[in-house]
C-alpha atoms as a PDB file:
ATOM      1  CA  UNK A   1     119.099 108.565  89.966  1.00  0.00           C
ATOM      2  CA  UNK A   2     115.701 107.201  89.789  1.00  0.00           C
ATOM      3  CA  UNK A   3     114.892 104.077  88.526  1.00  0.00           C
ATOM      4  CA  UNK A   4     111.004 102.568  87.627  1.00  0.00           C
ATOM      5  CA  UNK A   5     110.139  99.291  89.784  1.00  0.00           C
ATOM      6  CA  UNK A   6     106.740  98.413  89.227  1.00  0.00           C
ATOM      7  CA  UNK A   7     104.737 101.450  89.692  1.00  0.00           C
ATOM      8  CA  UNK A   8     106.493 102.864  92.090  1.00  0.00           C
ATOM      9  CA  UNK A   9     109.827 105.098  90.664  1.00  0.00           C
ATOM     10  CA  UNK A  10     113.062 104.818  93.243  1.00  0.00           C
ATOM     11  CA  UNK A  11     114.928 106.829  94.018  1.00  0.00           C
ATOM     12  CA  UNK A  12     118.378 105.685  95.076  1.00  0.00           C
ATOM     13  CA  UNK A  13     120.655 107.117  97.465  1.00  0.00           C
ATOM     14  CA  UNK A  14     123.515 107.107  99.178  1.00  0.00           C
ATOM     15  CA  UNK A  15     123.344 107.245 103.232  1.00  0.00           C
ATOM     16  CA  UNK A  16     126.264 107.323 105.727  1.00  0.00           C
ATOM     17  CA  UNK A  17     126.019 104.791 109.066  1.00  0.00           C
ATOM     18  CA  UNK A  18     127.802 103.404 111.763  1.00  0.00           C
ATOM     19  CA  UNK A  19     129.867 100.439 111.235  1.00  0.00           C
ATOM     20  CA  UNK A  20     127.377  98.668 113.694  1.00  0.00           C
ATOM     21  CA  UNK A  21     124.260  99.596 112.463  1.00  0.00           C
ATOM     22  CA  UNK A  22     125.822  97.478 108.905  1.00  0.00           C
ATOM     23  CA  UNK A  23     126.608  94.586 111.119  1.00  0.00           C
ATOM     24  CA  UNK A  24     123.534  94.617 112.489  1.00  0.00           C
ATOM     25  CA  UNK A  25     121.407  94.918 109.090  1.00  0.00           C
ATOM     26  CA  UNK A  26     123.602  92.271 107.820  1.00  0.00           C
ATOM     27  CA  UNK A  27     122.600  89.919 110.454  1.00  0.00           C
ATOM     28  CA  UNK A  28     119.287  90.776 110.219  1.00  0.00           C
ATOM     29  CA  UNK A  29     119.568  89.768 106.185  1.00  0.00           C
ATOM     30  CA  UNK A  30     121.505  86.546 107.226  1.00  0.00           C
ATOM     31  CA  UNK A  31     119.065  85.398 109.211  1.00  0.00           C
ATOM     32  CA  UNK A  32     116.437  85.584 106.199  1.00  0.00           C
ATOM     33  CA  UNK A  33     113.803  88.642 107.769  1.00  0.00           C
ATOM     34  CA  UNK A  34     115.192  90.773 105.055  1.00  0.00           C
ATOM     35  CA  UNK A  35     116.239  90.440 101.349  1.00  0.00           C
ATOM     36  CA  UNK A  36     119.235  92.710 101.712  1.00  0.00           C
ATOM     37  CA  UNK A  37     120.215  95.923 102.950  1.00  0.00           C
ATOM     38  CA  UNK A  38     118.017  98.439 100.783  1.00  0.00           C
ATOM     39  CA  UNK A  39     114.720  95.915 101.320  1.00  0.00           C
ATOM     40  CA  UNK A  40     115.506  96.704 105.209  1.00  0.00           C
ATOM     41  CA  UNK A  41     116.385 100.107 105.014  1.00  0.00           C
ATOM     42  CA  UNK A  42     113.202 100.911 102.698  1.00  0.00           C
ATOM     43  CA  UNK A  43     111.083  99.131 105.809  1.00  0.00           C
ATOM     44  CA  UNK A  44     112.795 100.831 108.231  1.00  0.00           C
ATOM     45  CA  UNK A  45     111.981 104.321 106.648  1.00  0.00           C
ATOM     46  CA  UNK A  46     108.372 103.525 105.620  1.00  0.00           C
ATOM     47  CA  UNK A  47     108.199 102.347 109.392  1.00  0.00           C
ATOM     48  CA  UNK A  48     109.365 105.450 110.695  1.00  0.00           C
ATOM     49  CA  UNK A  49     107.434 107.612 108.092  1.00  0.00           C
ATOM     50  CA  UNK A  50     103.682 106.263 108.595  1.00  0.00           C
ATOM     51  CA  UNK A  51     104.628 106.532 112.658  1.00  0.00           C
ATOM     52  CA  UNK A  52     105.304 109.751 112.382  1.00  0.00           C
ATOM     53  CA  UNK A  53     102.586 111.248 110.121  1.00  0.00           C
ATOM     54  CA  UNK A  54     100.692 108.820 112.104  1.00  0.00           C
ATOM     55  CA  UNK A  55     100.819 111.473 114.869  1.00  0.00           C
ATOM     56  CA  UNK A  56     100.494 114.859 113.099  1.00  0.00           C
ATOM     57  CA  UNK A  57      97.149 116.009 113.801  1.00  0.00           C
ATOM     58  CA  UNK A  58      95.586 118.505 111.874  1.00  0.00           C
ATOM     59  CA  UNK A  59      92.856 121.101 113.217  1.00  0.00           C
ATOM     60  CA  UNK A  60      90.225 122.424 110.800  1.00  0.00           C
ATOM     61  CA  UNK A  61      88.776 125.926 110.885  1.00  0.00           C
ATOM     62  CA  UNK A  62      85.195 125.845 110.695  1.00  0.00           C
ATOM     63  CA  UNK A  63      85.779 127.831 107.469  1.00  0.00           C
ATOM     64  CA  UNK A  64      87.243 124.324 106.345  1.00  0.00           C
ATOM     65  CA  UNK A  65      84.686 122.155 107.713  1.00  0.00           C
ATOM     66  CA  UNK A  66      81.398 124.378 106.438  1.00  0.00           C
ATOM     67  CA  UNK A  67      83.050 124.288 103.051  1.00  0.00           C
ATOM     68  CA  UNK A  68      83.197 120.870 103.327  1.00  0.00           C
ATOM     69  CA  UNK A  69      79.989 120.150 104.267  1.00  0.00           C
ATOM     70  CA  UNK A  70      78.646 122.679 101.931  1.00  0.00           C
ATOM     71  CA  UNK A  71      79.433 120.009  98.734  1.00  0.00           C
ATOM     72  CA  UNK A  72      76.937 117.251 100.987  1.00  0.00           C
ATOM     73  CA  UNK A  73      79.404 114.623 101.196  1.00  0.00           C
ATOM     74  CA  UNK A  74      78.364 111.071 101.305  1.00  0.00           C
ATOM     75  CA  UNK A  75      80.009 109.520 104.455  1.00  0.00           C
ATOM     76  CA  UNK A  76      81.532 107.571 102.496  1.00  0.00           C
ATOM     77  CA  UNK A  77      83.584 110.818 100.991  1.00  0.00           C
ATOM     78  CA  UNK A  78      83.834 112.298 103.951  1.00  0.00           C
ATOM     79  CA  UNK A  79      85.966 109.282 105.845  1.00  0.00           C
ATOM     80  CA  UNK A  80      88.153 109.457 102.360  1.00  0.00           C
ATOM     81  CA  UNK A  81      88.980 113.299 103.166  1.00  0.00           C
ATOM     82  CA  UNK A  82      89.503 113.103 106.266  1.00  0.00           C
ATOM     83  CA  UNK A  83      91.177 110.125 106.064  1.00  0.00           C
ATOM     84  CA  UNK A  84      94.642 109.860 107.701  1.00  0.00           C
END
């Protein structure tokens, strides 16, 4: 099911985990750092997701870069392409 929230559609699902990892969420959301379960488990998974593209790197042919450079980029556009 997704559901509109602001602009940004969510998608809700259902996810298995230990009885620990609950306890500890749910002390985590007693103690006020998170809303409830889903506004820590979102975190958690953006978290994980920006570390992890955070460390694919990506090599360019020349091909790539000559085409590129071909369009004389500002550097402006060019730190917005190759932006990570």
């Amino acid at each position: 099911m997704t559901k509109q929230k602001g602009r940004n559609p969510i998608k809700i699902i259902s996810v298995r985990i230990p009885e620990f990892v609950d306890k500890q969420i749910e002390a985590l959301v007693e103690l006020g750092l998170f809303k409830d379960r889903s506004d820590f488990i979102n975190y958690a998974l953006q978290k994980i997701l920006f570390e992890m593209f955070d460390k694919i790197i990506i090599y360019l042919s020349e091909d790539v870069v000559e085409l590129v450079l071909s369009q004389n980029p500002t550097p402006l556009q060019l730190r917005r392409s190759f932006k990570r």
